[in-house]
PDB file of N, CA and C in Angstrom:
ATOM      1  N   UNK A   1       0.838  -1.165   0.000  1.00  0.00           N
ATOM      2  CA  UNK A   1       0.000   0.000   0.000  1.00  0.00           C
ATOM      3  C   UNK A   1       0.892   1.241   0.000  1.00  0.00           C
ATOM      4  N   UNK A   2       0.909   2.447  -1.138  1.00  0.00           N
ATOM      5  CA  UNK A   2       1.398   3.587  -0.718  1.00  0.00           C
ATOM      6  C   UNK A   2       1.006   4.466  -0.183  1.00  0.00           C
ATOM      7  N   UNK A   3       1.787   5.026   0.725  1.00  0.00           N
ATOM      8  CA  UNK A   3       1.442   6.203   1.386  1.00  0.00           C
ATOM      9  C   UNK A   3       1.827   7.229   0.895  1.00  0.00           C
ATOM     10  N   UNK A   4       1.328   8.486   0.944  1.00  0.00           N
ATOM     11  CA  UNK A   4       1.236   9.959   0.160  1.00  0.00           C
ATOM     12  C   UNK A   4       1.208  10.483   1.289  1.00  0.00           C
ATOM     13  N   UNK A   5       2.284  11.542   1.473  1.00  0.00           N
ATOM     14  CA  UNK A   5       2.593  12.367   2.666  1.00  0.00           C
ATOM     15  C   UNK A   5       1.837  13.509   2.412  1.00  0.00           C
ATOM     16  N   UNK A   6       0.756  14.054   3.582  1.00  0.00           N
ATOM     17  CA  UNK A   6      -0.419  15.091   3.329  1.00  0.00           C
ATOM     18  C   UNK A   6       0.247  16.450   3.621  1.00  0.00           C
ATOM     19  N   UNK A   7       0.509  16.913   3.533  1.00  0.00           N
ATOM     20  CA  UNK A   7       0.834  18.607   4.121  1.00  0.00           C
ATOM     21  C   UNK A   7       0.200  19.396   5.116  1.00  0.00           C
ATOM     22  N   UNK A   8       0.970  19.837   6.352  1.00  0.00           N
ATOM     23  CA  UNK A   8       0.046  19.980   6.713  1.00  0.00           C
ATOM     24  C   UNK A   8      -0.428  21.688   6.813  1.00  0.00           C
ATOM     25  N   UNK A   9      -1.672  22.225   7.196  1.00  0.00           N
ATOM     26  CA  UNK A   9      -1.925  23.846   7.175  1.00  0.00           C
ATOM     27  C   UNK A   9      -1.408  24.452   8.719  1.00  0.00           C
ATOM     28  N   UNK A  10      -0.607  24.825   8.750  1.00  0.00           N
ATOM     29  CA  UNK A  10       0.071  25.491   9.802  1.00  0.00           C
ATOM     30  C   UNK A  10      -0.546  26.343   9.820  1.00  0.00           C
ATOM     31  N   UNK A  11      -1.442  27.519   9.158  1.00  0.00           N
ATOM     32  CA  UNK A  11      -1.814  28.513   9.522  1.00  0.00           C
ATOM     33  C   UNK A  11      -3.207  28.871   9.597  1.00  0.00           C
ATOM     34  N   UNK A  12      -3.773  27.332   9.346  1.00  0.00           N
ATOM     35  CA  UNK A  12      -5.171  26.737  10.394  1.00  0.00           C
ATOM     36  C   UNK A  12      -5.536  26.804  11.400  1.00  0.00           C
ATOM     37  N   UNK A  13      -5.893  27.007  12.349  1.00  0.00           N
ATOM     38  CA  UNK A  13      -6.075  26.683  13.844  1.00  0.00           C
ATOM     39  C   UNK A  13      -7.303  24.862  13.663  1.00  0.00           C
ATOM     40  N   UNK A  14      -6.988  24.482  14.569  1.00  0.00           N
ATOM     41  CA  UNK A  14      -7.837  22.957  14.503  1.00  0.00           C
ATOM     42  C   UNK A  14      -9.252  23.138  15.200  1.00  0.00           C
ATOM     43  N   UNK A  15     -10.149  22.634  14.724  1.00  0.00           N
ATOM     44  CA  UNK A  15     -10.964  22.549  15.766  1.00  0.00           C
ATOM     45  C   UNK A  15     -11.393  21.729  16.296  1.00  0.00           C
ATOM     46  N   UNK A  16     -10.652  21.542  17.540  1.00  0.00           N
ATOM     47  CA  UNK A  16     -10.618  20.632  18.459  1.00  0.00           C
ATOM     48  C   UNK A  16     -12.257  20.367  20.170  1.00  0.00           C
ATOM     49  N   UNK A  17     -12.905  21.337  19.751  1.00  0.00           N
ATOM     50  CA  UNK A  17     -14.178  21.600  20.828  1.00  0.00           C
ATOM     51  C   UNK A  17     -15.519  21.340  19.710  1.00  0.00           C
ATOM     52  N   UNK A  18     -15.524  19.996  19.482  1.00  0.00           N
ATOM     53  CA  UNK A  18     -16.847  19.797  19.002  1.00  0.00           C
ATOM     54  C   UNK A  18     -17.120  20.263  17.333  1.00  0.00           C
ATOM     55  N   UNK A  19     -15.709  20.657  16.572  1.00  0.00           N
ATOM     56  CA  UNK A  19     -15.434  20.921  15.171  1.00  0.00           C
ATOM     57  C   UNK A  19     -15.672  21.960  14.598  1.00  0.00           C
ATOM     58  N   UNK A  20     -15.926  22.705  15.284  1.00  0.00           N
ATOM     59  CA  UNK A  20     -16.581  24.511  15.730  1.00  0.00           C
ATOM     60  C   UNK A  20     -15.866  25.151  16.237  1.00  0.00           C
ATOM     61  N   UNK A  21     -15.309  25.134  17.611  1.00  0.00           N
ATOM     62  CA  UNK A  21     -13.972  25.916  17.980  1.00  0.00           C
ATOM     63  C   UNK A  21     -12.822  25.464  18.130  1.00  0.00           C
ATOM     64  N   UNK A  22     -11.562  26.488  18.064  1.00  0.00           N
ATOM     65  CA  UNK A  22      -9.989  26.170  18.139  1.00  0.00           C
ATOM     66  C   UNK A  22     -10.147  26.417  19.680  1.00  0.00           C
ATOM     67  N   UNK A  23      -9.435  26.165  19.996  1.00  0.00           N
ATOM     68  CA  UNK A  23      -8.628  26.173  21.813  1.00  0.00           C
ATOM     69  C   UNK A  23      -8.470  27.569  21.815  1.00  0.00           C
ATOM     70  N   UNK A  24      -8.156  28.411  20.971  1.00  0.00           N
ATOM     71  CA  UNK A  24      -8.091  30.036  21.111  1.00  0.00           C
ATOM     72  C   UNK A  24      -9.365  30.073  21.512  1.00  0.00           C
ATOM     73  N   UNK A  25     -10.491  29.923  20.199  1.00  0.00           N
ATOM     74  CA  UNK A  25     -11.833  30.585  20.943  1.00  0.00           C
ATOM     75  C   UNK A  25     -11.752  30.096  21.737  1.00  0.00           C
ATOM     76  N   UNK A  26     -12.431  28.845  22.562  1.00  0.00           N
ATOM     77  CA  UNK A  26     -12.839  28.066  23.277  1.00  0.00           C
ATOM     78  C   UNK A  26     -12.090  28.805  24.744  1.00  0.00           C
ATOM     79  N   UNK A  27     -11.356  29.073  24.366  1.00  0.00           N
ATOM     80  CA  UNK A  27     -10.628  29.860  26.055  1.00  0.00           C
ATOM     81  C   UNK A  27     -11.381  31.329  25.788  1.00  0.00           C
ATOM     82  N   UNK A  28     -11.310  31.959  24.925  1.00  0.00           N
ATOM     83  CA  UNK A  28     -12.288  33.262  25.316  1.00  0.00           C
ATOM     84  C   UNK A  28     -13.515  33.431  25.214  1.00  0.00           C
ATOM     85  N   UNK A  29     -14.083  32.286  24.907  1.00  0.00           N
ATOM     86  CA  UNK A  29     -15.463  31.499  25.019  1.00  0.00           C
ATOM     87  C   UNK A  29     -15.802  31.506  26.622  1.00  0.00           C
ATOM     88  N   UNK A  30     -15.055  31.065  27.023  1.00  0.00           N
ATOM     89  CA  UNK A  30     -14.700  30.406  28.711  1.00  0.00           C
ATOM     90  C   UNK A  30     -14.763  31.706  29.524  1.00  0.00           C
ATOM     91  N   UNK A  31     -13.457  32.567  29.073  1.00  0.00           N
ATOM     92  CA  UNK A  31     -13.226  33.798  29.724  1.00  0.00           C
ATOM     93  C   UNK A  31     -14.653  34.801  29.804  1.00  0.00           C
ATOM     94  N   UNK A  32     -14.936  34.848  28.842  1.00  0.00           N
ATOM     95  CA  UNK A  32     -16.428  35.761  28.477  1.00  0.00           C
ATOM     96  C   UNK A  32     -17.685  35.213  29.453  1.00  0.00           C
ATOM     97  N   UNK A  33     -17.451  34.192  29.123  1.00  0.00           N
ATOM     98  CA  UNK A  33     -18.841  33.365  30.341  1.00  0.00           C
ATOM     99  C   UNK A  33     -18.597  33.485  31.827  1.00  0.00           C
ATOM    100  N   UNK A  34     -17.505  33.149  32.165  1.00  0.00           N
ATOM    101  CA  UNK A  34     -16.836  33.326  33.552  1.00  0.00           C
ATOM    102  C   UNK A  34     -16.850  34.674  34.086  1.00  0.00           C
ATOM    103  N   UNK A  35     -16.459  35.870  32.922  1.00  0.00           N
ATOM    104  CA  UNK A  35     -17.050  37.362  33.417  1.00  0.00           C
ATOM    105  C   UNK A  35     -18.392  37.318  33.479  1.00  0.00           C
ATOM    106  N   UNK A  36     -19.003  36.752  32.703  1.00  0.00           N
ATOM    107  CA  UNK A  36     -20.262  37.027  32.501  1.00  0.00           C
ATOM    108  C   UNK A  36     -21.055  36.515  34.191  1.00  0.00           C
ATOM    109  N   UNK A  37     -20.881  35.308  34.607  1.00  0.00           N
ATOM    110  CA  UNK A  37     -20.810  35.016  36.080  1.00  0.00           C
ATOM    111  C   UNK A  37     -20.597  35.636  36.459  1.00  0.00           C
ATOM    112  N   UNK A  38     -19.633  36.277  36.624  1.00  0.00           N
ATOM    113  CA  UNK A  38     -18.604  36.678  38.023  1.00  0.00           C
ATOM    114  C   UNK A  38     -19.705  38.444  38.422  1.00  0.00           C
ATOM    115  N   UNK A  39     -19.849  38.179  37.067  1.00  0.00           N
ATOM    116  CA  UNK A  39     -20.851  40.124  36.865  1.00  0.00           C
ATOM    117  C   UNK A  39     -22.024  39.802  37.938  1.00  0.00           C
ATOM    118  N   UNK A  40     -22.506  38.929  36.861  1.00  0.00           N
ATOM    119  CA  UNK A  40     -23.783  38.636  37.522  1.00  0.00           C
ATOM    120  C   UNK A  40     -24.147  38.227  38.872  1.00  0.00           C
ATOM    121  N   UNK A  41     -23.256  37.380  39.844  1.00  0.00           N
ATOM    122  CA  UNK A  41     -23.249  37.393  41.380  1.00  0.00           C
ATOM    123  C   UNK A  41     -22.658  38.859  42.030  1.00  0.00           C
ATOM    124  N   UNK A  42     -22.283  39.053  41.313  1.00  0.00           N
ATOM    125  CA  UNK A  42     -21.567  40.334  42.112  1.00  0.00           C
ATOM    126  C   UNK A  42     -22.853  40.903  42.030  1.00  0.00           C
ATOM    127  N   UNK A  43     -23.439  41.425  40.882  1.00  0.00           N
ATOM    128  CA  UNK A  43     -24.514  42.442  40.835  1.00  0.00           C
ATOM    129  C   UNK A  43     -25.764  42.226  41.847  1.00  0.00           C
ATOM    130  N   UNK A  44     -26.093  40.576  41.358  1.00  0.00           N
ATOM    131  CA  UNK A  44     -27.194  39.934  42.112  1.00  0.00           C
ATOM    132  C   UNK A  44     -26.983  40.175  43.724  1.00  0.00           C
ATOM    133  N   UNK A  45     -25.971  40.670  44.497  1.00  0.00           N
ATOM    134  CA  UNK A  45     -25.716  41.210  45.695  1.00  0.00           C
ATOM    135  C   UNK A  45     -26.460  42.293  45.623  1.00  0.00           C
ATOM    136  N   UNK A  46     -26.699  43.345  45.095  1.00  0.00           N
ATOM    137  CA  UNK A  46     -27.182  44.829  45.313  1.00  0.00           C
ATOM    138  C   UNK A  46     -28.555  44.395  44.448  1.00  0.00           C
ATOM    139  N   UNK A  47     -28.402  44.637  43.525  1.00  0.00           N
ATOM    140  CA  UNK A  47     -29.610  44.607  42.176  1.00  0.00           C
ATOM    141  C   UNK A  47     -30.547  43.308  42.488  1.00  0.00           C
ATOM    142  N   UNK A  48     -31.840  43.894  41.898  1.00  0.00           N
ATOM    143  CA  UNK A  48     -32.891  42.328  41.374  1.00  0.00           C
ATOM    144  C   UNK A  48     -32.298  41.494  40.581  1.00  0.00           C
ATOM    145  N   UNK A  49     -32.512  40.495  40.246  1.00  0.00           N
ATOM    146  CA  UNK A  49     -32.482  39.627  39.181  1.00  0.00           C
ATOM    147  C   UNK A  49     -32.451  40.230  37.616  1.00  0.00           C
ATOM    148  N   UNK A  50     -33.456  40.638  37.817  1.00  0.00           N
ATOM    149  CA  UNK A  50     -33.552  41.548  36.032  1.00  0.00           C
ATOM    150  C   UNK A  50     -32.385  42.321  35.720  1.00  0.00           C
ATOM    151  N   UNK A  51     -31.858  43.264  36.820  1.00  0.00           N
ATOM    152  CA  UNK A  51     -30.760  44.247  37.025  1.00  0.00           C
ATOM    153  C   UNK A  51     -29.620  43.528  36.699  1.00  0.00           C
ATOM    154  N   UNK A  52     -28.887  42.093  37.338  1.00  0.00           N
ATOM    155  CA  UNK A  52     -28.219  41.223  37.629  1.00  0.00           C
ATOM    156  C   UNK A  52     -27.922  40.955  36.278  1.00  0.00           C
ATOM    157  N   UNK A  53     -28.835  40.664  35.886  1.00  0.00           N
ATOM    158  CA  UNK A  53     -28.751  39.632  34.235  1.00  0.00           C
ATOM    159  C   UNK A  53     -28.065  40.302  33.322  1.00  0.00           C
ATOM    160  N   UNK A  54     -28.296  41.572  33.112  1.00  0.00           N
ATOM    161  CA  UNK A  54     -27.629  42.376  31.796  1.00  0.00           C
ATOM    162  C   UNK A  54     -26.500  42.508  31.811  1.00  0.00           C
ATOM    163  N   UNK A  55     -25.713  42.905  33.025  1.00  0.00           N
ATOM    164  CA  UNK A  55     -23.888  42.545  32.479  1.00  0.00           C
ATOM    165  C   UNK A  55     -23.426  40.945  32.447  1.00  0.00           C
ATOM    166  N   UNK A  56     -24.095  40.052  32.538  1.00  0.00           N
ATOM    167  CA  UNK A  56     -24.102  38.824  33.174  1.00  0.00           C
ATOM    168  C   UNK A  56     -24.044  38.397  31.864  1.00  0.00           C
ATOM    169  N   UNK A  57     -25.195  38.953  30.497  1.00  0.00           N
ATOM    170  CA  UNK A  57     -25.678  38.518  29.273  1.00  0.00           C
ATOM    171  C   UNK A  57     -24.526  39.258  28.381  1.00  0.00           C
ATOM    172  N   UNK A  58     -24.268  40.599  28.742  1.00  0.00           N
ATOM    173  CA  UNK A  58     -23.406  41.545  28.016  1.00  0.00           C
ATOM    174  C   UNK A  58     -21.977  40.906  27.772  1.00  0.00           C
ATOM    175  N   UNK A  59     -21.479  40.504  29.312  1.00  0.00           N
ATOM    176  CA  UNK A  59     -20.236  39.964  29.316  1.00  0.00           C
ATOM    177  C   UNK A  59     -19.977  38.572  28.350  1.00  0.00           C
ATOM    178  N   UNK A  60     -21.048  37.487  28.427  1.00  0.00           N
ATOM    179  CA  UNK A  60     -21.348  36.722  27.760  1.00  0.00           C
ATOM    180  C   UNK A  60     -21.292  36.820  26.239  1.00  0.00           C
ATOM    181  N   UNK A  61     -21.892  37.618  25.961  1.00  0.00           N
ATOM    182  CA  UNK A  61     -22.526  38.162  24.525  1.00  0.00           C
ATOM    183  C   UNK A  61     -20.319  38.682  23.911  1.00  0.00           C
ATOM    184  N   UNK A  62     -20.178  39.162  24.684  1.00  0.00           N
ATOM    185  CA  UNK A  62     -18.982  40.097  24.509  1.00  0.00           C
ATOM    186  C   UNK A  62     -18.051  38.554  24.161  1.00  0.00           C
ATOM    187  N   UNK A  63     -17.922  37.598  24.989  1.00  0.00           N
ATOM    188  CA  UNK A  63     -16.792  37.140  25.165  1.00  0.00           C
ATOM    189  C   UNK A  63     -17.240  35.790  23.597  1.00  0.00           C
ATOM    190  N   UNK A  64     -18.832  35.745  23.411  1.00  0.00           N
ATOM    191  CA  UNK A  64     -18.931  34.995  22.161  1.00  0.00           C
ATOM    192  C   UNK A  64     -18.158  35.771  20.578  1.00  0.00           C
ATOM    193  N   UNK A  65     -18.624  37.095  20.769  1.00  0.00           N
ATOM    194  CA  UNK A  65     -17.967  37.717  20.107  1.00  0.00           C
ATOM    195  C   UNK A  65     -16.383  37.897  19.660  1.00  0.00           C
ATOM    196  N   UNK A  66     -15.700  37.928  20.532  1.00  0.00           N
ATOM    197  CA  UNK A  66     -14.190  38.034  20.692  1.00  0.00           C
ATOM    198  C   UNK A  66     -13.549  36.520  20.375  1.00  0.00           C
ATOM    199  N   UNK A  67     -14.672  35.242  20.232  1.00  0.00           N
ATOM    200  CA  UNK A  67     -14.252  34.184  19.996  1.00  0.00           C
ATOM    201  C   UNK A  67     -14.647  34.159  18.276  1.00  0.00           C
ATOM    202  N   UNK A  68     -15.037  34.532  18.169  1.00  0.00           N
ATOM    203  CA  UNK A  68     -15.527  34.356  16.493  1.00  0.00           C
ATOM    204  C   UNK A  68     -14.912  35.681  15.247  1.00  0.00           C
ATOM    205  N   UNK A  69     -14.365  36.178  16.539  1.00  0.00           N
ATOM    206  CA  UNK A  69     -13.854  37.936  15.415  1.00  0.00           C
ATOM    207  C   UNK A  69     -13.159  37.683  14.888  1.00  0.00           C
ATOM    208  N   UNK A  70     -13.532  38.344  13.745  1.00  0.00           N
ATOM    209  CA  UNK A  70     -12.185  38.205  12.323  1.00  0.00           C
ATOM    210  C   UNK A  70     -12.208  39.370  11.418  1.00  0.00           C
ATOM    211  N   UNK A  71     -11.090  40.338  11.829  1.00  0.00           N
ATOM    212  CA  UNK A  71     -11.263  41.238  10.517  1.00  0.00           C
ATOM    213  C   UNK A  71      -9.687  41.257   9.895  1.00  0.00           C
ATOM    214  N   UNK A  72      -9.995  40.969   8.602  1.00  0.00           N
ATOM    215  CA  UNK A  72      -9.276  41.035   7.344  1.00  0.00           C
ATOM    216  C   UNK A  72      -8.381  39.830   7.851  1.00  0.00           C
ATOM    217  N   UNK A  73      -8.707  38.632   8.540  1.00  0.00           N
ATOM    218  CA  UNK A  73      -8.025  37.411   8.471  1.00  0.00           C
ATOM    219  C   UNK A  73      -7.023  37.323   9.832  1.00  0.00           C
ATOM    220  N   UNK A  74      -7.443  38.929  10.942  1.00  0.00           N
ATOM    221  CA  UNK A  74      -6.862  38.615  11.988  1.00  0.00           C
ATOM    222  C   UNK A  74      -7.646  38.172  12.994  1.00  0.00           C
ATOM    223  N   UNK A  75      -6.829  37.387  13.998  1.00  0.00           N
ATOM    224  CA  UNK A  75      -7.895  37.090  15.384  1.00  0.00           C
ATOM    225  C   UNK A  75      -8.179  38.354  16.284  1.00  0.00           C
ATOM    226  N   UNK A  76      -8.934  38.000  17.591  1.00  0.00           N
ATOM    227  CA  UNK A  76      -8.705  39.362  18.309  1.00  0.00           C
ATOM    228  C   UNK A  76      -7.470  39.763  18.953  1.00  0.00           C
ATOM    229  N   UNK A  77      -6.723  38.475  19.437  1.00  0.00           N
ATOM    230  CA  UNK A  77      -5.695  38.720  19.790  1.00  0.00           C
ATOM    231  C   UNK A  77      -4.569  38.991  19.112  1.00  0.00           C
ATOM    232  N   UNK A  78      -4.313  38.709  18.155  1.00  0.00           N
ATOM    233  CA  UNK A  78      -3.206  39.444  17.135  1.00  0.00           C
ATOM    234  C   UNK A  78      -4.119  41.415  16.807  1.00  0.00           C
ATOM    235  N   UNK A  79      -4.941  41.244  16.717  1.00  0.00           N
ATOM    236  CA  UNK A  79      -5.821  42.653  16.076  1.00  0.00           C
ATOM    237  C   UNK A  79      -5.552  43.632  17.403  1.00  0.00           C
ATOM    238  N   UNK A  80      -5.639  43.217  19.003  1.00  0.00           N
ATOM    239  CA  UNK A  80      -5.403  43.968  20.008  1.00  0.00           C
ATOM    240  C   UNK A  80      -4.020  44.364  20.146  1.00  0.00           C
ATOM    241  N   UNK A  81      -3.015  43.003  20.117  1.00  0.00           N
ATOM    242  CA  UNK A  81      -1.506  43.589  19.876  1.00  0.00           C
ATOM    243  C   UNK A  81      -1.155  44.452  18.791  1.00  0.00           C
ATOM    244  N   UNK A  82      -1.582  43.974  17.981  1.00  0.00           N
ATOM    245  CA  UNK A  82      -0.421  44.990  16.257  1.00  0.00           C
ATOM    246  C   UNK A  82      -1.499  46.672  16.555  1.00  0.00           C
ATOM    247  N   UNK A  83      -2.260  46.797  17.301  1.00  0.00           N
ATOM    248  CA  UNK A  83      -3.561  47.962  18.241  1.00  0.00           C
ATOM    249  C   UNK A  83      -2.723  48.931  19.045  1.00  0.00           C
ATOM    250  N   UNK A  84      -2.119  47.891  19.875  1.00  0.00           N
ATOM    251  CA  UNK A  84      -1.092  48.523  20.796  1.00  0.00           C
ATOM    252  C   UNK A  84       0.183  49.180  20.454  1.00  0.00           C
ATOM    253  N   UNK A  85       0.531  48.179  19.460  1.00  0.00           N
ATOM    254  CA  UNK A  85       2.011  48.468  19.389  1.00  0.00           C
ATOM    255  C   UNK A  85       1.675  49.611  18.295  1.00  0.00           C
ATOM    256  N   UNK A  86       0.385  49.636  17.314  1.00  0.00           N
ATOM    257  CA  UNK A  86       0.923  50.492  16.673  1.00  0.00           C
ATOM    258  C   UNK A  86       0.831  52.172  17.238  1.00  0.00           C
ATOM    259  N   UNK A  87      -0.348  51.709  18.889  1.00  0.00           N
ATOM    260  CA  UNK A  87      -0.618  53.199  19.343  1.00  0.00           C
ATOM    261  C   UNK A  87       0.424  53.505  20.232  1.00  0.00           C
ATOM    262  N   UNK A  88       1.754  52.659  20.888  1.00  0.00           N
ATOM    263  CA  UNK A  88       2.448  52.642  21.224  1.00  0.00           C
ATOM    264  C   UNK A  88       4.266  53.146  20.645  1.00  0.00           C
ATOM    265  N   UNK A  89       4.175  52.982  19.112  1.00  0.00           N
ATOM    266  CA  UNK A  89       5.378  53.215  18.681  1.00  0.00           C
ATOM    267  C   UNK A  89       5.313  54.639  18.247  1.00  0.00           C
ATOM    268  N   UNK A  90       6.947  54.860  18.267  1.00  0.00           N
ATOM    269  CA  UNK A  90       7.211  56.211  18.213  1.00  0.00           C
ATOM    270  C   UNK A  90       6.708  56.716  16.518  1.00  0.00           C
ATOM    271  N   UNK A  91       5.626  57.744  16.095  1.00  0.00           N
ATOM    272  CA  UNK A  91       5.546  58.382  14.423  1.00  0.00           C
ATOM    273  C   UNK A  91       6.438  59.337  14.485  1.00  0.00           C
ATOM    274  N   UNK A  92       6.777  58.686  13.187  1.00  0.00           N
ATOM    275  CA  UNK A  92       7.660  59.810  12.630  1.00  0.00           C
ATOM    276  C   UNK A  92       6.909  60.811  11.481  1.00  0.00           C
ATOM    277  N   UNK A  93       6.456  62.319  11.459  1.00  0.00           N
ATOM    278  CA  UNK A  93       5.672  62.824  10.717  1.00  0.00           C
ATOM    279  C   UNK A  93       6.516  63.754   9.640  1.00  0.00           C
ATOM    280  N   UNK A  94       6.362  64.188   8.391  1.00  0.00           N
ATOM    281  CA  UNK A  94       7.476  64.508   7.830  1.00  0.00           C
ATOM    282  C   UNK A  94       6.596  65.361   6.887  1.00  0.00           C
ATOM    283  N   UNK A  95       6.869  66.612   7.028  1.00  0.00           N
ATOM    284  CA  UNK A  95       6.173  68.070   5.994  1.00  0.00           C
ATOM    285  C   UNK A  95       6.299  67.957   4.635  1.00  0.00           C
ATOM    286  N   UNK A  96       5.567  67.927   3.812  1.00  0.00           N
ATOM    287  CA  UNK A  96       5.876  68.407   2.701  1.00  0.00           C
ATOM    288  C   UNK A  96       6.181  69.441   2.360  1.00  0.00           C
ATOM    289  N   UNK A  97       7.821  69.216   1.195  1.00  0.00           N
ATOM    290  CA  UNK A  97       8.205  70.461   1.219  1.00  0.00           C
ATOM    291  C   UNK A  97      10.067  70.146   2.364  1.00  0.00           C
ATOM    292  N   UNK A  98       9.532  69.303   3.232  1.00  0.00           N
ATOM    293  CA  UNK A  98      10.749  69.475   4.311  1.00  0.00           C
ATOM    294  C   UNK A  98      12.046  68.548   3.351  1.00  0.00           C
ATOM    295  N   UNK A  99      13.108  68.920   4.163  1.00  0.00           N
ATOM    296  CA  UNK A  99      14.533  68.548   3.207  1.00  0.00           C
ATOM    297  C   UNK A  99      14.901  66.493   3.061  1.00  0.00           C
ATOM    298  N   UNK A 100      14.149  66.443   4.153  1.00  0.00           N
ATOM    299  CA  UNK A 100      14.334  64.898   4.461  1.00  0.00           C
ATOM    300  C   UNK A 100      12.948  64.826   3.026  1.00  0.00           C
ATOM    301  N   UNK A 101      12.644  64.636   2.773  1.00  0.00           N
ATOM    302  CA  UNK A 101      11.670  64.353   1.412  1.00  0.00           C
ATOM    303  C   UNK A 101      12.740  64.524   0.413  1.00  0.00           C
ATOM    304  N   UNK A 102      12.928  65.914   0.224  1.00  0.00           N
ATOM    305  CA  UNK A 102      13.670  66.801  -1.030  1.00  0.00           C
ATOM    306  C   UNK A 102      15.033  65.571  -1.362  1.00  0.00           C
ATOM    307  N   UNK A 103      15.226  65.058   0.068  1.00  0.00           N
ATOM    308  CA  UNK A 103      16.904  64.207  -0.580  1.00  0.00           C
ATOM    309  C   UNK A 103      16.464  62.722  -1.137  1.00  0.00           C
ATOM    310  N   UNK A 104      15.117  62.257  -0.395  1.00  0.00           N
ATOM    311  CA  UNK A 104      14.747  60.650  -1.020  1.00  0.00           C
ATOM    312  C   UNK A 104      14.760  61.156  -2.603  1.00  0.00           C
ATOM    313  N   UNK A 105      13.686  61.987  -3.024  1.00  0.00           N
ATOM    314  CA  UNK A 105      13.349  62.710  -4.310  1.00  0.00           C
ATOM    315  C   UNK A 105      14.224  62.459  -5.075  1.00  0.00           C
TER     316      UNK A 105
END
C-alpha cells in the first residue's frame, strides 16, 4: 500500500471543541462566560435579578464575540496587539516640502 505524505496547514487553527472551535476561541469562550458570572453574582448582591442579568448577558454576549472575530483574516488577539504596538510606537511625521523628502526625491 502507498502512502502519500499530506501537508500539513500550519496557519489553520484545529478545531478541536466539538469541530466549531480552536482552543483560542474556546478559552475566550470560557473567559467571556466566567465574566459574565462573576458580573452577575456580584450584581445579584445589590440589584434584582432583572438588574443582575444584563452585564451577566453583556459579558457573555462580549466574550462569544471576541471568539468568532475576524477582521481582514486577523484574530482578536493578534488585532489587540499589532492595536497597541501600533498606538504605542514612536511616528515619525514629515512636511511636505521638508529637506528629508527633497533628498529621497
Amino acid at each position: 500500500m502507498r502512502m502519500y505524505p499530506v501537508p500539513l496547514d500550519l496557519m489553520k487553527e484545529d478545531k478541536i471543541f466539538g469541530g466549531k472551535l480552536s482552543l483560542r476561541q474556546f478559552i475566550i469562550l470560557v473567559i467571556g462566560i466566567g465574566l459574565g458570572i462573576v458580573a452577575f453574582i456580584e450584581m445579584y448582591k445589590y440589584f434584582n435579578i432583572r438588574i443582575a442579568v444584563i452585564p451577566g448577558v453583556l459579558f457573555t454576549l462580549l466574550g462569544l464575540w471576541g471568539a468568532n472575530f475576524d477582521k481582514d483574516g486577523m484574530t482578536l488577539d493578534k488585532y489587540i496587539s499589532y492595536s497597541v504596538q501600533f498606538y504605542l510606537q514612536e511616528k515619525k511625521y514629515v512636511w511636505k516640502g521638508s529637506v528629508e523628502i527633497e533628498k529621497n526625491h
